[in-house]
Protein backbone atom coordinates (compact mmCIF):
# COMPACT_ATOMS: atom_id res chain seq x y z
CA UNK A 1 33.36 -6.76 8.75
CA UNK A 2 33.38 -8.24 5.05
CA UNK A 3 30.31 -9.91 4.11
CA UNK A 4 30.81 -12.05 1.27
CA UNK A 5 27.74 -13.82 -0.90
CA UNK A 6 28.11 -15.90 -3.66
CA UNK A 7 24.47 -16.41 -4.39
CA UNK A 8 23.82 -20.10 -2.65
CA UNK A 9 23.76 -19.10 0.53
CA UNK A 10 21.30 -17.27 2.63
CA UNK A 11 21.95 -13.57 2.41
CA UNK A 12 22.88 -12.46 5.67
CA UNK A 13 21.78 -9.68 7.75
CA UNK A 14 22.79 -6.47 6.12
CA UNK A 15 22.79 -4.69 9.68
CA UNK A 16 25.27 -6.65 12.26
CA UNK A 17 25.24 -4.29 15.55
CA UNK A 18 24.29 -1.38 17.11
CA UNK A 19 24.32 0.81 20.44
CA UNK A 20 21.96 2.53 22.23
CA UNK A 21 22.65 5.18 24.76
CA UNK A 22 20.35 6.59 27.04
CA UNK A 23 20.80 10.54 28.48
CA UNK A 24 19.02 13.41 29.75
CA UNK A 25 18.93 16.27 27.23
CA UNK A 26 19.39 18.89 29.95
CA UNK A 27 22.44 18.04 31.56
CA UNK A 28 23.96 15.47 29.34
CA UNK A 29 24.07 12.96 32.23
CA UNK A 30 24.71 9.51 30.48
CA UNK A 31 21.86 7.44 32.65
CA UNK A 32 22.57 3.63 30.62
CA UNK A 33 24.94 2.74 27.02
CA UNK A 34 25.56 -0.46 25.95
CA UNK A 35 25.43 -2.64 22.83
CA UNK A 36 22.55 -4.27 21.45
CA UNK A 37 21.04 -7.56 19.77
CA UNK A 38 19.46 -6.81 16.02
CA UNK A 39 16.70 -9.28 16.09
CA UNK A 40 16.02 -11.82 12.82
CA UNK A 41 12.63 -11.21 12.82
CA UNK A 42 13.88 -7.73 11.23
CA UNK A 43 14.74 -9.08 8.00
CA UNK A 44 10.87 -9.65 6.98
CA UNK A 45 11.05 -6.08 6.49
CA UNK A 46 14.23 -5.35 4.98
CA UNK A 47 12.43 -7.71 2.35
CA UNK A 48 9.47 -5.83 2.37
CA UNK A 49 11.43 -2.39 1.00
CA UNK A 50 13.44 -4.48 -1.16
CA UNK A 51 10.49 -6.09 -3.22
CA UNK A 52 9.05 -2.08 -3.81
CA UNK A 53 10.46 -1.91 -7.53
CA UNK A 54 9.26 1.29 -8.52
CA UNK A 55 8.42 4.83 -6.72
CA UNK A 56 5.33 5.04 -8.38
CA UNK A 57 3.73 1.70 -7.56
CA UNK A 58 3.48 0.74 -4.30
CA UNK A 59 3.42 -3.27 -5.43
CA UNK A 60 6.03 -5.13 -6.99
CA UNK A 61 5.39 -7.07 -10.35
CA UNK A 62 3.94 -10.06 -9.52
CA UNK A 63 5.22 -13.36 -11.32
CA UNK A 64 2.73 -15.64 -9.39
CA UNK A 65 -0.44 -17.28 -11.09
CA UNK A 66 -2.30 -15.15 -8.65
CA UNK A 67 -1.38 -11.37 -7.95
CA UNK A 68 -0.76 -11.15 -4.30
CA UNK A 69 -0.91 -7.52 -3.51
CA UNK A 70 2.04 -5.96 -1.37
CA UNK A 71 2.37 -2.66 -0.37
CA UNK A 72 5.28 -0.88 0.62
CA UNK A 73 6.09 -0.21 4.56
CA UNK A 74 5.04 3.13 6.12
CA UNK A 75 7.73 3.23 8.00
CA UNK A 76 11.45 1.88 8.15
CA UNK A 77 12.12 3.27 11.91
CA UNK A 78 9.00 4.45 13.05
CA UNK A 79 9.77 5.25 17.30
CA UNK A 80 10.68 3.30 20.46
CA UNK A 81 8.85 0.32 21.98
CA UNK A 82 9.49 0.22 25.95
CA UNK A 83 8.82 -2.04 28.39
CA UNK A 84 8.89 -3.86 32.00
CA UNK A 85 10.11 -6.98 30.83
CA UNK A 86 8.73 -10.39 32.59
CA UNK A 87 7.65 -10.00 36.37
CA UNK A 88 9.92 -13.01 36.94
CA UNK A 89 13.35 -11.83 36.52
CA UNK A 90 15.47 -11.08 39.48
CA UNK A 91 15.21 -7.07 40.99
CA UNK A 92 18.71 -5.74 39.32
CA UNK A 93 19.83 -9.07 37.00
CA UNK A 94 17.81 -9.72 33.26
CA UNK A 95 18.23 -13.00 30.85
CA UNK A 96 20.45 -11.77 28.12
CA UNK A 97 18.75 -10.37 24.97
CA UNK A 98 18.44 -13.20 21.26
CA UNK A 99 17.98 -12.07 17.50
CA UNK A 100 14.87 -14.48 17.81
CA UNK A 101 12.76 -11.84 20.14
CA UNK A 102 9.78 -10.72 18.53
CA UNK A 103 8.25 -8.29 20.93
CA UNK A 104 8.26 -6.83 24.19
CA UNK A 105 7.04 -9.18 27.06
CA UNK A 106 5.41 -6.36 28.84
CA UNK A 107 4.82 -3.33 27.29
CA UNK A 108 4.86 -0.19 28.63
CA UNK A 109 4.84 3.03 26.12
CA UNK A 110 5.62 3.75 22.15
CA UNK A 111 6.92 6.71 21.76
CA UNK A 112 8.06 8.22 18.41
CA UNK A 113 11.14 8.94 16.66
CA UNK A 114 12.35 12.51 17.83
CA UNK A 115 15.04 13.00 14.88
CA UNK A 116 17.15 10.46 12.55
CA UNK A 117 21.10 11.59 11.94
CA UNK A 118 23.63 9.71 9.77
CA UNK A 119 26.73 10.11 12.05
CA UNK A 120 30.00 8.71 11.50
CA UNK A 121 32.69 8.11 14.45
CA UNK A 122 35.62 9.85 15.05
CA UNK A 123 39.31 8.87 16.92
CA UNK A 124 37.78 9.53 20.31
CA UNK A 125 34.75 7.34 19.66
CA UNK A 126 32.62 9.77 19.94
CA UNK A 127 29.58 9.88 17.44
CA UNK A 128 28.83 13.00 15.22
CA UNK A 129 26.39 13.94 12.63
CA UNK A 130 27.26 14.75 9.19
CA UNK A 131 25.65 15.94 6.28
CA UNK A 132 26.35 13.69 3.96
CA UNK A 133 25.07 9.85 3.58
CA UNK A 134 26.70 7.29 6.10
CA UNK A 135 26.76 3.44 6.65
CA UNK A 136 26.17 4.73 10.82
CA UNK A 137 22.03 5.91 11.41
CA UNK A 138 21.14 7.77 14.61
CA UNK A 139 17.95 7.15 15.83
CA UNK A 140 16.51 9.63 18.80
CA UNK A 141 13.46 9.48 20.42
CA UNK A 142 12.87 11.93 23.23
CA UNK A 143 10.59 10.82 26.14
CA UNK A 144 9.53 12.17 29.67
CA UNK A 145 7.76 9.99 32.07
CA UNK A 146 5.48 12.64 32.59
CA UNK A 147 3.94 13.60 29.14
CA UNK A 148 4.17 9.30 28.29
CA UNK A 149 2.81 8.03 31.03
CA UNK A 150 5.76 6.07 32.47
CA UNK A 151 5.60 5.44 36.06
CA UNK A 152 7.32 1.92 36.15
CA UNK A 153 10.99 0.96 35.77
CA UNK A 154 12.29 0.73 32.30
CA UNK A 155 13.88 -3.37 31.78
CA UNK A 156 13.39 -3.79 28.27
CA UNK A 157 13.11 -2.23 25.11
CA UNK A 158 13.92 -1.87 21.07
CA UNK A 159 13.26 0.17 17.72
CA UNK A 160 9.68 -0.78 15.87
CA UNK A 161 9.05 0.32 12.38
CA UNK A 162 6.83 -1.41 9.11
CA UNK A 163 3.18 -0.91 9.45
CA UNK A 164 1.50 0.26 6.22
CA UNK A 165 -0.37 3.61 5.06
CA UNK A 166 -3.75 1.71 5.58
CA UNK A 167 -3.49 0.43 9.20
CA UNK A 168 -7.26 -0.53 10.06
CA UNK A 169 -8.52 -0.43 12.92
CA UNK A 170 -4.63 0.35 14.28
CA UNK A 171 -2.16 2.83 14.46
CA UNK A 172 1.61 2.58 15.28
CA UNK A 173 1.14 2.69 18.81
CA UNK A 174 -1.26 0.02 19.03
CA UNK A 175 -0.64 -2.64 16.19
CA UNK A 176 0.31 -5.99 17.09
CA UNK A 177 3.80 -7.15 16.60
CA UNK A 178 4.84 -9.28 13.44
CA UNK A 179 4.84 -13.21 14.23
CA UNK A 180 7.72 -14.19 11.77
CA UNK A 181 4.62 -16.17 10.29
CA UNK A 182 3.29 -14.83 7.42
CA UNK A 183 0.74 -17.69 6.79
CA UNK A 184 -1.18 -17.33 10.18
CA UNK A 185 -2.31 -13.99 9.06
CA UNK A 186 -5.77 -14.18 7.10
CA UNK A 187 -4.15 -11.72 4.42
CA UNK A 188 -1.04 -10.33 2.88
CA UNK A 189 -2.24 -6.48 4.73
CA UNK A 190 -3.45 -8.39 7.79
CA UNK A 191 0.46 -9.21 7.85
CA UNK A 192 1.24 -5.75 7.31
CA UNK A 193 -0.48 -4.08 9.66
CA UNK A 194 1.51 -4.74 12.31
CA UNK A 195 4.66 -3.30 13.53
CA UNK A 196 8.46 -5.07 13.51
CA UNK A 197 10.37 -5.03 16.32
CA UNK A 198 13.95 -4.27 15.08
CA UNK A 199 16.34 -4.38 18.25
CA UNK A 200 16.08 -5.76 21.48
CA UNK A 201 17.81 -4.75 24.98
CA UNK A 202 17.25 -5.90 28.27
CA UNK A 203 18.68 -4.02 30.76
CA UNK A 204 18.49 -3.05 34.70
CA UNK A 205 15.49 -0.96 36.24
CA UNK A 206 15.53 1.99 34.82
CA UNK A 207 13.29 4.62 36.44
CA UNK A 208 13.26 8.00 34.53
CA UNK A 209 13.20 11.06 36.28
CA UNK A 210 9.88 12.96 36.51
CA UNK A 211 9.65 15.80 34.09
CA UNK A 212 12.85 15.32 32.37
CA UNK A 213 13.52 15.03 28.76
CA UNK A 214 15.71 11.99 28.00
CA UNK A 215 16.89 10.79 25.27
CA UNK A 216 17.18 7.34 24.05
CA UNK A 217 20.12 7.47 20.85
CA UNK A 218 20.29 4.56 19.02
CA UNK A 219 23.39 3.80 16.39
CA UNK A 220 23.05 1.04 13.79
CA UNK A 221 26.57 0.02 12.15
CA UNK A 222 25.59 -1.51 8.85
């Protein structure tokens, strides 16, 4: 897809689609794959690495009549957010993932990223990594139900990343999600230290197998 930008207009999202596919690492068994909804919210922190001018400061130069400090992201992808999605949906049918979620309605683990691959596609459609950069980013996380903790059925989930190198009182598994509004956060960190949900899927129970490795491979297409 050509994106064209003439410097008016909004720029749009840089990343357009994805795919996730879910496995166990043992066998190979394919367990779920589908496509998958990149959520808006995302852009606050494709901003966020953007405004990072220089390797050696963390802050941007600041035109404002006030410096307002902002530090660079820890984290572009940091892991996988999963969850149980709303106790009101139907036993095998979910409401069809939007760009506008923000975070998962009931959480249930974080786990994170297991390795990161740029990959590129070839005639069969199958994805393979290569060692050289790529427009296509694997992301893998590995999880067991057994060493997370996951005794419920999967029914939604997505990618997390941001956060910052001072988190507080948080970490990445426990920071609040991002709001999409900056200005109800008492500070520019207070805003950062928080985590971005990237992706969304909602998808049919999904009860992992006790003691297996799966793994969760997600494919942006930028």
């Amino acid at each position: 897809m050509l994106l064209k930008f003439d410097g008016k207009d909004k720029i749009p999202n840089p990343i357009r689609h994805g795919a996730i596919r879910i496995y166990r690492k043992d066998t190979g068994e394919v367990l779920y794959e589908d496509s998958n909804i990149i959520t808006s919210i995302s852009s606050w922190l494709f901003a966020q690495f953007m405004a990072c001018a220089s390797p050696l400061s963390l802050s941007p130069p600041q035109v404002q009549p006030v410096s307002i400090p902002a530090t660079e992201p820890a984290w572009g992808v940091w892991g996988l957010a999963l969850g149980a999605g709303s106790p009101t949906w139907a036993p095998t049918t979910q409401p069809v993932e939007t760009a506008t979620q923000v975070e998962l309605i009931q959480p249930i683990a974080r786990v994170q990223l297991s390795r990161v691959n740029f990959v590129t596609q070839d005639n069969n459609g199958n994805w393979n990594s290569v060692a050289v950069l790529s427009q296509n980013v694997e992301f893998q996380t590995t999880v067991n139900s057994t060493t997370n903790n996951i005794t419920q059925a999967v029914r939604e989930m997505g990618l997390i990343g941001g956060g910052i190198a001072n988190m507080g009182s948080y970490t990445m598994l426990t920071a609040p999600y991002f709001n999409g509004n900056p200005s109800s956060y008492a500070t520019v960190q207070a805003s950062q230290q928080t985590v971005v949900l990237l992706n969304y899927k909602t998808l049919p129970p999904l009860l992992l197998p006790p003691g297996i490795d799966i793994i969760f491979s997600w494919i942006f297409q930028l």
